[in-house]
N, C-alpha and C. Protein backbone atom coordinates (compact mmCIF):
# COMPACT_ATOMS: atom_id res chain seq x y z
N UNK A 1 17.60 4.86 -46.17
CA UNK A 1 16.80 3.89 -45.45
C UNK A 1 17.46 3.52 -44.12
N UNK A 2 18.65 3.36 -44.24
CA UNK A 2 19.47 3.26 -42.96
C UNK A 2 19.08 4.03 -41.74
N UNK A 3 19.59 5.37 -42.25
CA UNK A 3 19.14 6.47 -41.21
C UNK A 3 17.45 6.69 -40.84
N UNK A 4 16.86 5.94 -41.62
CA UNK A 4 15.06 5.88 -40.91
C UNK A 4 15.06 5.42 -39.86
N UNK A 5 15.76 3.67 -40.28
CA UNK A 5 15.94 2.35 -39.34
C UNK A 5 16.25 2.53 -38.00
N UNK A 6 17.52 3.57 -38.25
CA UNK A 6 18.29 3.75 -36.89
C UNK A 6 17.39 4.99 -36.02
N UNK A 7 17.13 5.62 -36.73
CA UNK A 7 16.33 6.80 -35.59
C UNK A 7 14.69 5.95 -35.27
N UNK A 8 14.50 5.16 -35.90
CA UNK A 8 13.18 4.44 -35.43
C UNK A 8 13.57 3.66 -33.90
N UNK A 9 14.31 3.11 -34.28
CA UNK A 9 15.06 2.04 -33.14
C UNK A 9 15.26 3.01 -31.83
N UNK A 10 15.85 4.51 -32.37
CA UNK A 10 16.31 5.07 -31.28
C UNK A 10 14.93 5.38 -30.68
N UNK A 11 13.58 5.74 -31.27
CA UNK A 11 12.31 6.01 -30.17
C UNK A 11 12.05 4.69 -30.06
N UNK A 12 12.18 3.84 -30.47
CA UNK A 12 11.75 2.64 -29.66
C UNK A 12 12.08 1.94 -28.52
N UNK A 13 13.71 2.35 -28.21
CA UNK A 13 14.47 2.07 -27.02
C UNK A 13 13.94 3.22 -26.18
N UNK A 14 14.27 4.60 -26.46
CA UNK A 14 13.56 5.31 -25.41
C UNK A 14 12.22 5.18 -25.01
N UNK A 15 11.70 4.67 -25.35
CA UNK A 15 10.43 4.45 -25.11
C UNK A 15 10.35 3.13 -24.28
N UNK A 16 11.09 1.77 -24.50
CA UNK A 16 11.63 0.56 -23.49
C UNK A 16 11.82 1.21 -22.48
N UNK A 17 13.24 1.99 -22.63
CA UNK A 17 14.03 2.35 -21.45
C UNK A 17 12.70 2.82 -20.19
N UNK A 18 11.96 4.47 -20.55
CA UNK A 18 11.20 4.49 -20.15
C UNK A 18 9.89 3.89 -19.49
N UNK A 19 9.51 2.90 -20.14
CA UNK A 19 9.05 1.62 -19.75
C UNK A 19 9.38 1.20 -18.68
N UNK A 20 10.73 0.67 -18.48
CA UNK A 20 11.14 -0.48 -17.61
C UNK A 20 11.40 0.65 -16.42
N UNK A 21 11.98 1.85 -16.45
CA UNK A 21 12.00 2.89 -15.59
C UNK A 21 10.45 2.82 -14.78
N UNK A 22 9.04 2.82 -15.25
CA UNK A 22 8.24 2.72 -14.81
C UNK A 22 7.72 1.85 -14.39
N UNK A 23 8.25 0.82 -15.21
CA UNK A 23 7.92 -0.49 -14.04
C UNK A 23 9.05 -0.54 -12.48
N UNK A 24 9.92 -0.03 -12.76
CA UNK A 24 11.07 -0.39 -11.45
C UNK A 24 10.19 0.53 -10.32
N UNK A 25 9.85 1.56 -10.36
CA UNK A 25 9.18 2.51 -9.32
C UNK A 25 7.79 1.83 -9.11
N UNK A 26 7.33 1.26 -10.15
CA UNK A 26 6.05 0.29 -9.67
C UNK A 26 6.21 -0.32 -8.56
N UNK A 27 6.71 -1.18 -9.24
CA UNK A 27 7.45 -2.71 -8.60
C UNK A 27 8.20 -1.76 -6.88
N UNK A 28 8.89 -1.56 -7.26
CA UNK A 28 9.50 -0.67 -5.97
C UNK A 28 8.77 -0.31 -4.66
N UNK A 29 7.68 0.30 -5.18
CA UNK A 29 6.05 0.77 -4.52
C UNK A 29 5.73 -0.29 -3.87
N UNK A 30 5.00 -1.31 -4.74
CA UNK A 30 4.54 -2.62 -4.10
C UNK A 30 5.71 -3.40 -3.32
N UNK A 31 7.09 -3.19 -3.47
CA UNK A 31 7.68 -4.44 -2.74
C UNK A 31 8.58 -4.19 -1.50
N UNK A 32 9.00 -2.89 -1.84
CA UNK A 32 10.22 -2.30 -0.77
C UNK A 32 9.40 -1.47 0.58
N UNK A 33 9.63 -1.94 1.44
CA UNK A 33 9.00 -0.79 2.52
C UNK A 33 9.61 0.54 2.38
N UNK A 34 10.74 0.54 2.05
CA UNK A 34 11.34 2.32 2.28
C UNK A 34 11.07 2.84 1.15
N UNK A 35 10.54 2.14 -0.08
CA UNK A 35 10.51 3.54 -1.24
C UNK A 35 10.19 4.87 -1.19
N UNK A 36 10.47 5.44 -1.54
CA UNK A 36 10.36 6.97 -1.36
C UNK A 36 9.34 7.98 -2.40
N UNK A 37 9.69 9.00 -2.24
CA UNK A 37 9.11 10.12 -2.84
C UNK A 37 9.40 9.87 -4.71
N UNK A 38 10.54 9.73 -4.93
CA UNK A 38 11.58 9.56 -6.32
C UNK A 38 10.63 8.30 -6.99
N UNK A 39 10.29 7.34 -6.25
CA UNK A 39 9.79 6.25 -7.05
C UNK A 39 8.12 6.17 -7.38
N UNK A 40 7.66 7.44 -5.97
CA UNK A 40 6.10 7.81 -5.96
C UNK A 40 6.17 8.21 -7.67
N UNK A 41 6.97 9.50 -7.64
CA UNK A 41 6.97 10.59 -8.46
C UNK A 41 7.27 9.90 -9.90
N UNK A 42 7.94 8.94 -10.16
CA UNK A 42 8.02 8.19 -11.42
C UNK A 42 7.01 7.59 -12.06
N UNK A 43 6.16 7.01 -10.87
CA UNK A 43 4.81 6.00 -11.20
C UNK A 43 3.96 6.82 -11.36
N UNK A 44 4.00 8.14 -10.90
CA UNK A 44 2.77 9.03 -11.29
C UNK A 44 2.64 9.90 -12.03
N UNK A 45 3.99 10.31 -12.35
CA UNK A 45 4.34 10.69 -13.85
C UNK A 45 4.57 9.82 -14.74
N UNK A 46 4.53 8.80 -15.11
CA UNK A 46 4.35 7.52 -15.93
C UNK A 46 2.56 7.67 -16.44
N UNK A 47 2.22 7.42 -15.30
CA UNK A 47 0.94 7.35 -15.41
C UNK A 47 0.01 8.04 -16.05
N UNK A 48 0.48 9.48 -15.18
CA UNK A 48 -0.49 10.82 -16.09
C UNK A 48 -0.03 11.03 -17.17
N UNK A 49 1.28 10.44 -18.29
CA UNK A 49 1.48 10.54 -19.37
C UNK A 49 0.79 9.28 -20.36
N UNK A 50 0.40 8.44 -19.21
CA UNK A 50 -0.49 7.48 -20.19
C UNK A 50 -2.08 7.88 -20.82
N UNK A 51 -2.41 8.84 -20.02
CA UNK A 51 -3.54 9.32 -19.97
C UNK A 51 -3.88 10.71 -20.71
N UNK A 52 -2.83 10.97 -21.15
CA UNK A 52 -2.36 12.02 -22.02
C UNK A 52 -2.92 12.06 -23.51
N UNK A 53 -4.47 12.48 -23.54
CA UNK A 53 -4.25 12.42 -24.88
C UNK A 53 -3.32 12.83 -26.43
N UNK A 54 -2.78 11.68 -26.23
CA UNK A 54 -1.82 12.72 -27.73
C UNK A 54 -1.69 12.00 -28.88
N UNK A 55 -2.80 12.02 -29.19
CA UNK A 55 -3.44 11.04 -30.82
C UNK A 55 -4.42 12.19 -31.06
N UNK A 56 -5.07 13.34 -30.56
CA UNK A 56 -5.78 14.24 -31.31
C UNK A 56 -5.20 15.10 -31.48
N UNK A 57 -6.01 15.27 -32.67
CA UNK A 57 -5.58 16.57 -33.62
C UNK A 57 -6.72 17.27 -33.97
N UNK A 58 -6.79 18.82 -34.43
CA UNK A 58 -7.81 19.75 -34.61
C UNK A 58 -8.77 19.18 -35.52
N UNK A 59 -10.02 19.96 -34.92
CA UNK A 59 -11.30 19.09 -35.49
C UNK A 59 -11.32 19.66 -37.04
N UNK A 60 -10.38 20.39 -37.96
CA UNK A 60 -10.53 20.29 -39.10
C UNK A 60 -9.58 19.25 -39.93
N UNK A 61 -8.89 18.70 -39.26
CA UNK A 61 -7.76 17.66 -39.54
C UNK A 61 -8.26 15.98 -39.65
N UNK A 62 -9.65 16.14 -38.21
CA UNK A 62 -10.04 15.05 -38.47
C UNK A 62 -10.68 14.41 -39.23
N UNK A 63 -10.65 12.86 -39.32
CA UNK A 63 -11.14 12.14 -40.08
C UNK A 63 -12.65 11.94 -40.08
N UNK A 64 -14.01 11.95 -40.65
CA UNK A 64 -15.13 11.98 -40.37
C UNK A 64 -15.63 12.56 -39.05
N UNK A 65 -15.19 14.14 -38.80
CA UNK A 65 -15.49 14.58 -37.48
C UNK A 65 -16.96 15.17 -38.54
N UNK A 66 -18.00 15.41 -37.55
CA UNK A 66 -19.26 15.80 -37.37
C UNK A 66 -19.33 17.10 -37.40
N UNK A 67 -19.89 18.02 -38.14
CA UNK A 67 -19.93 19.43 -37.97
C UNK A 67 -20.50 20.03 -36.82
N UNK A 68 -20.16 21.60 -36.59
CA UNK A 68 -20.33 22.34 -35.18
C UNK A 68 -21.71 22.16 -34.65
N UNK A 69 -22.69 22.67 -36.54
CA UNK A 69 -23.99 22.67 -35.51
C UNK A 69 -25.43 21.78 -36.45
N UNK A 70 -24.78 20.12 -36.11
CA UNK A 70 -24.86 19.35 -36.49
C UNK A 70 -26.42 18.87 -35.74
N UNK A 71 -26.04 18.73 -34.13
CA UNK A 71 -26.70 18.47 -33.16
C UNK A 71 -27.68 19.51 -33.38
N UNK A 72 -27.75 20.74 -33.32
CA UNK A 72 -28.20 21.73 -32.81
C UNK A 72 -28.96 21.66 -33.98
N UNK A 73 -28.99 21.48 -35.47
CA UNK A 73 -30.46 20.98 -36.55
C UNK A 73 -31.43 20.22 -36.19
N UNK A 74 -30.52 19.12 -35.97
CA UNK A 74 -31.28 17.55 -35.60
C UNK A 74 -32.23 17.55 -34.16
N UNK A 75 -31.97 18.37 -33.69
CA UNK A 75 -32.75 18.81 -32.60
C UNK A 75 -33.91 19.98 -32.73
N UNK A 76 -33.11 21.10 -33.26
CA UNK A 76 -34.32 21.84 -33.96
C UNK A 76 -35.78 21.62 -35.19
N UNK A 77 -35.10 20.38 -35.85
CA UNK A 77 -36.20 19.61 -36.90
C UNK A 77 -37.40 19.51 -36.61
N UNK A 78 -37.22 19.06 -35.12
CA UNK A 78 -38.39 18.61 -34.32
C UNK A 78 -39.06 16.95 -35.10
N UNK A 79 -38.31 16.05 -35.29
CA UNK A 79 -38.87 15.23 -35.60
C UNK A 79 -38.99 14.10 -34.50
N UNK A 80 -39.54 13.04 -34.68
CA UNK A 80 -40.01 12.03 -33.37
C UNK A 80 -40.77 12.62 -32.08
N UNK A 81 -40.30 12.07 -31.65
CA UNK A 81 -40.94 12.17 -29.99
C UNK A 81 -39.96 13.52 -29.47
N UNK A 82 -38.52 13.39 -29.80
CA UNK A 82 -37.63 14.65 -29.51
C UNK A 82 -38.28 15.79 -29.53
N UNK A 83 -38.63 16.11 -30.57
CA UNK A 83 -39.18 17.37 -31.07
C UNK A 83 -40.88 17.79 -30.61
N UNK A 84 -41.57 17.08 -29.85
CA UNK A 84 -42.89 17.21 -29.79
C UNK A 84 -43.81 16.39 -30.14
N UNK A 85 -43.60 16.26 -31.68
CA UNK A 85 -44.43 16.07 -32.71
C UNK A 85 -44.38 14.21 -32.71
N UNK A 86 -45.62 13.43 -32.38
CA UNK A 86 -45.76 11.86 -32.20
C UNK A 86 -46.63 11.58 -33.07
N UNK A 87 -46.28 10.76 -34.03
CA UNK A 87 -47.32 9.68 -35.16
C UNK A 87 -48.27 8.85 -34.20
N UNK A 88 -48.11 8.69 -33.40
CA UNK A 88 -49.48 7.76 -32.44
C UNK A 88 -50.68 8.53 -31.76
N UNK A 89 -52.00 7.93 -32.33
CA UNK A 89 -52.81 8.34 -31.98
C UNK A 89 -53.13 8.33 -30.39
């Protein structure tokens, strides 16, 4: 249990550390006139890793994912107004 504790802690600091790294090039951006290229390049690699999806996993892994040709029935049925076919006179 020890050794869980401690390697948990250890992605949780790297993950701070990283953090506060991205805020300093923020902050840097907005406050210093000379910031440079180094502090561009932090905030925008910060960034595009926020945007990173990396919580999916393959659509047979997922949880209540929808089959391939799910849409492509429900459309062919032809029921409602979708399909042509209207109950109103």
């Amino acid at each position: 249990m020890a050794g869980w504790g401690s390697r948990h802690w250890g992605v949780r600091g790297a993950a701070l550390g990283l953090g506060v790294l991205w805020w300093w090039a923020v902050l840097r951006l907005v406050a210093v006139p000379d910031a440079g290229v180094l502090e561009a390049a932090v905030a925008a690699g910060g960034w595009g890793l926020s945007v990173l999806p990396v919580h999916c996993v393959p659509k047979e892994q997922a949880r209540g994912v929808v089959g391939a040709g799910r849409l492509r029935r429900i459309w062919g049925a032809g029921g409602g107004a979708a399909g042509g076919k209207s109950g109103a006179v």
